[in-house]
Protein backbone atom coordinates (compact mmCIF):
# COMPACT_ATOMS: atom_id res chain seq x y z
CA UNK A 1 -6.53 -47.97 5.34
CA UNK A 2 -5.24 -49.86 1.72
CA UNK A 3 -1.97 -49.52 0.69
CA UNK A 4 -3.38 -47.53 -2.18
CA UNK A 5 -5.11 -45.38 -0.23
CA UNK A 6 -2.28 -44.41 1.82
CA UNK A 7 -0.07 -44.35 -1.23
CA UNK A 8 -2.99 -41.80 -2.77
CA UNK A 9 -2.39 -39.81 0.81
CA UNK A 10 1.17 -39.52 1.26
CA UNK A 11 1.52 -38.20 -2.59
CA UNK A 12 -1.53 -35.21 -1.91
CA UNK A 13 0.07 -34.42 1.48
CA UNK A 14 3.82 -34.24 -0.47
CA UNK A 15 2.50 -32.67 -3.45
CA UNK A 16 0.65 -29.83 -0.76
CA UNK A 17 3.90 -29.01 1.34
CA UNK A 18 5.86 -28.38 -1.81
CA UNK A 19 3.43 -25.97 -3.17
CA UNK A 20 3.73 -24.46 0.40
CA UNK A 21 7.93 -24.70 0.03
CA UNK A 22 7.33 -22.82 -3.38
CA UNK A 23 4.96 -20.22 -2.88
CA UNK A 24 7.02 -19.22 0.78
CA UNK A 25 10.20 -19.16 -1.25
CA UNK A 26 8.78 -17.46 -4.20
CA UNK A 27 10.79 -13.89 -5.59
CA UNK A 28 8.31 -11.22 -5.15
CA UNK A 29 7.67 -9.60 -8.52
CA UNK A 30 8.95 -5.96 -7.50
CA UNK A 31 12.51 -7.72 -6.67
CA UNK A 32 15.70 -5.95 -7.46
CA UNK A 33 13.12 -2.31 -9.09
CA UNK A 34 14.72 1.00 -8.80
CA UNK A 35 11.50 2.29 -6.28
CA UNK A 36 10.86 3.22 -3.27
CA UNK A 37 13.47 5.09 -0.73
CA UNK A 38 14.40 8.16 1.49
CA UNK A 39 11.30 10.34 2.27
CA UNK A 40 11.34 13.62 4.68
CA UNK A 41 7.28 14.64 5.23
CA UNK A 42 4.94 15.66 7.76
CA UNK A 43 1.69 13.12 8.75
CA UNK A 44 -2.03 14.13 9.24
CA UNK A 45 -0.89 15.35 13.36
CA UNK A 46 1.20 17.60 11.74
CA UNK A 47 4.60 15.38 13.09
CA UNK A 48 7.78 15.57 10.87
CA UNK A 49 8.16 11.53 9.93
CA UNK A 50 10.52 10.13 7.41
CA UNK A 51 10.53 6.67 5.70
CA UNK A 52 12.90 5.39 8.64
CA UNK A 53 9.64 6.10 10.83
CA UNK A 54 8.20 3.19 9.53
CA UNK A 55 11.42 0.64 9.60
CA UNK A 56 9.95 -3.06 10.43
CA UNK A 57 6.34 -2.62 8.81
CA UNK A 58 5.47 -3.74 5.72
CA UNK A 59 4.35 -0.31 4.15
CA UNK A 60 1.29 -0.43 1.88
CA UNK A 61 1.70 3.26 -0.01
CA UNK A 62 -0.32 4.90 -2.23
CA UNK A 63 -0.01 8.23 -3.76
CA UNK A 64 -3.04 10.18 -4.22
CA UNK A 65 -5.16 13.76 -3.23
CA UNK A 66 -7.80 14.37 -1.07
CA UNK A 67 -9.75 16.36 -3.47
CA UNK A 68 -10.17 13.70 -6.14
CA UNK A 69 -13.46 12.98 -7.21
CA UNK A 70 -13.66 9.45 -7.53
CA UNK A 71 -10.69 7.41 -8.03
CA UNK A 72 -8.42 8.01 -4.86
CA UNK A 73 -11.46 7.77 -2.62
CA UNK A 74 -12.66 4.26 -4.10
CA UNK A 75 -8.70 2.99 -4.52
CA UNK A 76 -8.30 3.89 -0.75
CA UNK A 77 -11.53 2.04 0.41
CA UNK A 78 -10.62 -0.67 -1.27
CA UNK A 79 -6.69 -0.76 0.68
CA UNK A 80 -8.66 0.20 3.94
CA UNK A 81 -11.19 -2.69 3.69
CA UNK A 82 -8.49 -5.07 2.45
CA UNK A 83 -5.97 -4.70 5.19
CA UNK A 84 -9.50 -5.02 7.58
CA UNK A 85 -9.64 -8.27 5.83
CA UNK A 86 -6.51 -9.36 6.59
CA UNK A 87 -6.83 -8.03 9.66
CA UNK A 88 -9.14 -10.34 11.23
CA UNK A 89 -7.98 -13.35 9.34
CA UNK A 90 -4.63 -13.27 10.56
CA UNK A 91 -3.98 -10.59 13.23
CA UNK A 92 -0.58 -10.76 14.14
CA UNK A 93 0.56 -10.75 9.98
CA UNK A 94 -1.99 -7.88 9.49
CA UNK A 95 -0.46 -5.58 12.51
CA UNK A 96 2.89 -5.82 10.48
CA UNK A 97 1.13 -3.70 7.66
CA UNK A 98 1.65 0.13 7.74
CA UNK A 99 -0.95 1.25 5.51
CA UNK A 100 -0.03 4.97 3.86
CA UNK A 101 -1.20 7.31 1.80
CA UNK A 102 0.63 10.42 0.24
CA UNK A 103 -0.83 13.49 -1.40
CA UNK A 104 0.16 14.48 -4.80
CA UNK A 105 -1.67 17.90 -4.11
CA UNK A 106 0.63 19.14 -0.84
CA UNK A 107 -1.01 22.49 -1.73
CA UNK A 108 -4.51 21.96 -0.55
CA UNK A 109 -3.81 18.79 1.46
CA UNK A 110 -2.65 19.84 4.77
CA UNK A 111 -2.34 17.55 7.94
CA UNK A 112 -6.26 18.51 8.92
CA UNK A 113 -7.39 17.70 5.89
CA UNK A 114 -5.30 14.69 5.39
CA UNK A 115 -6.29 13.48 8.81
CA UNK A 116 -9.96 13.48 8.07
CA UNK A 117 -9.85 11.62 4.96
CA UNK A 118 -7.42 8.84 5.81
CA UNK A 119 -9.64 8.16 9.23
CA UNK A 120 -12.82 7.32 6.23
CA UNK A 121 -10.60 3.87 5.57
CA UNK A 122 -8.53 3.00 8.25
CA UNK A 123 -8.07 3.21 11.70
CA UNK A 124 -4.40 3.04 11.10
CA UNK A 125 -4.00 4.59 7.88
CA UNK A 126 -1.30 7.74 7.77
CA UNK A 127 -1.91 10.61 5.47
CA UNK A 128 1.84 12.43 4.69
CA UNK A 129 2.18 15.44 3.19
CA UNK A 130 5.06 18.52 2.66
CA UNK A 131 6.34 21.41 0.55
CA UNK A 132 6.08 20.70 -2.94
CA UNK A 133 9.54 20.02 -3.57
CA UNK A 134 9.40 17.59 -0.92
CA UNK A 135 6.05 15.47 -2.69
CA UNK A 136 7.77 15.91 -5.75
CA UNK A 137 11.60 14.06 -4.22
CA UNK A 138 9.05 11.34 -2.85
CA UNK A 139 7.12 11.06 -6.18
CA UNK A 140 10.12 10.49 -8.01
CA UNK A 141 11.58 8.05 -5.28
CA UNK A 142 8.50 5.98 -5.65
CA UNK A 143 8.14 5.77 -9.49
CA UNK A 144 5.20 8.27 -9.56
CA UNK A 145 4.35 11.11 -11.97
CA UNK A 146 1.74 13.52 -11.47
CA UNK A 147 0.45 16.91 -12.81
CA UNK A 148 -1.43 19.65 -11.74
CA UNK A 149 -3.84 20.34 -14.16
CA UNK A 150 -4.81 23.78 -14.95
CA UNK A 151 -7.23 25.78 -12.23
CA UNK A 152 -11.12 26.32 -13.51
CA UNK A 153 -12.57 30.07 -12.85
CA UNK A 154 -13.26 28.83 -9.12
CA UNK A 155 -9.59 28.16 -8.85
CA UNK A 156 -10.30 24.08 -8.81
CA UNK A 157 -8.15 21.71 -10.19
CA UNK A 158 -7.84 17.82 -10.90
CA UNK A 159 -4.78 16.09 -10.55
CA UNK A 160 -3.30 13.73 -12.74
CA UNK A 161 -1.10 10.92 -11.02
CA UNK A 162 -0.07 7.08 -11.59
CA UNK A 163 -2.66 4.89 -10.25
CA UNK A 164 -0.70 2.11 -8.52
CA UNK A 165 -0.41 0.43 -4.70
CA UNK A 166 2.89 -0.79 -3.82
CA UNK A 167 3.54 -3.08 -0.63
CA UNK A 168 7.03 -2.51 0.53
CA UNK A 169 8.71 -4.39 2.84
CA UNK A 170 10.47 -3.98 6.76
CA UNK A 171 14.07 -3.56 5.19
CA UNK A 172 11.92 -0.78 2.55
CA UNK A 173 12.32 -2.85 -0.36
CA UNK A 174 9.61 -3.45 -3.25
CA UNK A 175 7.66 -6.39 -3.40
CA UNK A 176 4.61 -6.20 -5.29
CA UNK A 177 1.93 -4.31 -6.67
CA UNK A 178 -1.25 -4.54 -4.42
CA UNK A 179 -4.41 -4.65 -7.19
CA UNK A 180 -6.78 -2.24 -5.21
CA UNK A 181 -8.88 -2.40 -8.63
CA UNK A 182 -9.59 -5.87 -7.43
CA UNK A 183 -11.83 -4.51 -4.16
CA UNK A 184 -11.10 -5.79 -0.94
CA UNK A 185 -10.49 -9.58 -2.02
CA UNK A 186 -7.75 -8.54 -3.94
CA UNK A 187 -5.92 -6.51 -1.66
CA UNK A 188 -6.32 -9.00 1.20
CA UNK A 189 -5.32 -12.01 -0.80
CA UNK A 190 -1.84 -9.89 -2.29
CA UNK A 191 -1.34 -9.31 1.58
CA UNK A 192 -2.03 -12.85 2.78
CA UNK A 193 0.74 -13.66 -0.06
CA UNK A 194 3.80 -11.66 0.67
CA UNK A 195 3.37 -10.46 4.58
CA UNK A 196 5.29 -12.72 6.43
């Protein structure tokens, strides 16, 4: 090999591990927010968990109802098949992830029913649920509004809520938004970024 040639080399190979130096020491964009925190609810076996439960996992939570008729169910696809993603690319980073979802509807989502939604996505995917007051402490904990709309003649109702995935980290910290609008791809490659 030329001196240019190995010249040409060395500078790719340096230029490489210091976008690798960056991007590992990069500030997650959630850094520092005022989310996330102290829960006390029940999951889909009907178990009494808090957010100390899940101390060490990286927690990927989404708020959202059983009962919705098309958003939650495509949002929570899209997390399920993401973290699958992950998964198999890198097994040991994807076992860190704690994928969760939490009902905004506590009234009609009960551990049952939470159970046999959150087995459609993942095999490891938690449903978590409680009284009211306790969705609503949670909620507010995790920067997300919601309202019960008013009840049709049949006694249905839609629920209004924030629309937003957030990976949190071992320690319980924010780090960034996970773009389940993005489909699998999305979620996988936000995962592949910030799981370490």
């Amino acid at each position: 090999m030329n001196k240019i040639a190995t010249t040409f080399l060395l500078s790719v190979l340096f230029i490489l591990s210091a976008c690798q130096m960056m991007q590992k020491d990069e500030t997650p964009p959630l850094a520092g927010a005022k989310m996330g925190g102290a829960f006390s609810l029940v999951d889909q076996d009907g178990r009494p968990v808090t957010d100390q439960s899940y101390t060490g996992k990286y927690r990927l939570i989404y708020f959202g109802y059983t009962y919705c008729p098309d958003v939650c169910p495509v949002d929570t696809a899209a997390l399920g098949k993401g973290l699958s993603q992950f998964e198999k690319s890198d097994p040991a980073r994807g076992a860190k992830v704690q994928p969760i979802f939490i009902t905004v509807d506590p009234v009609r989502d009960t551990p049952p029913i939470l159970k046999s939604f959150v087995a459609n996505f993942h095999p490891r995917m938690v449903g978590l649920t409680g009284t009211e007051v306790q969705i609503a402490a949670a909620a507010q904990s995790y920067a997300v509004v919601f309202e019960r709309g008013k009840p049709n003649d049949q006694g249905a109702y839609l629920v209004d809520h924030s629309r937003t995935s957030v990976l949190y980290g071992p320690d319980g910290q924010p780090i960034a938004l996970v773009p389940q609008d993005e489909g699998p791809d999305g979620v996988a490659a936000e995962l592949a970024r910030w799981v370490k």
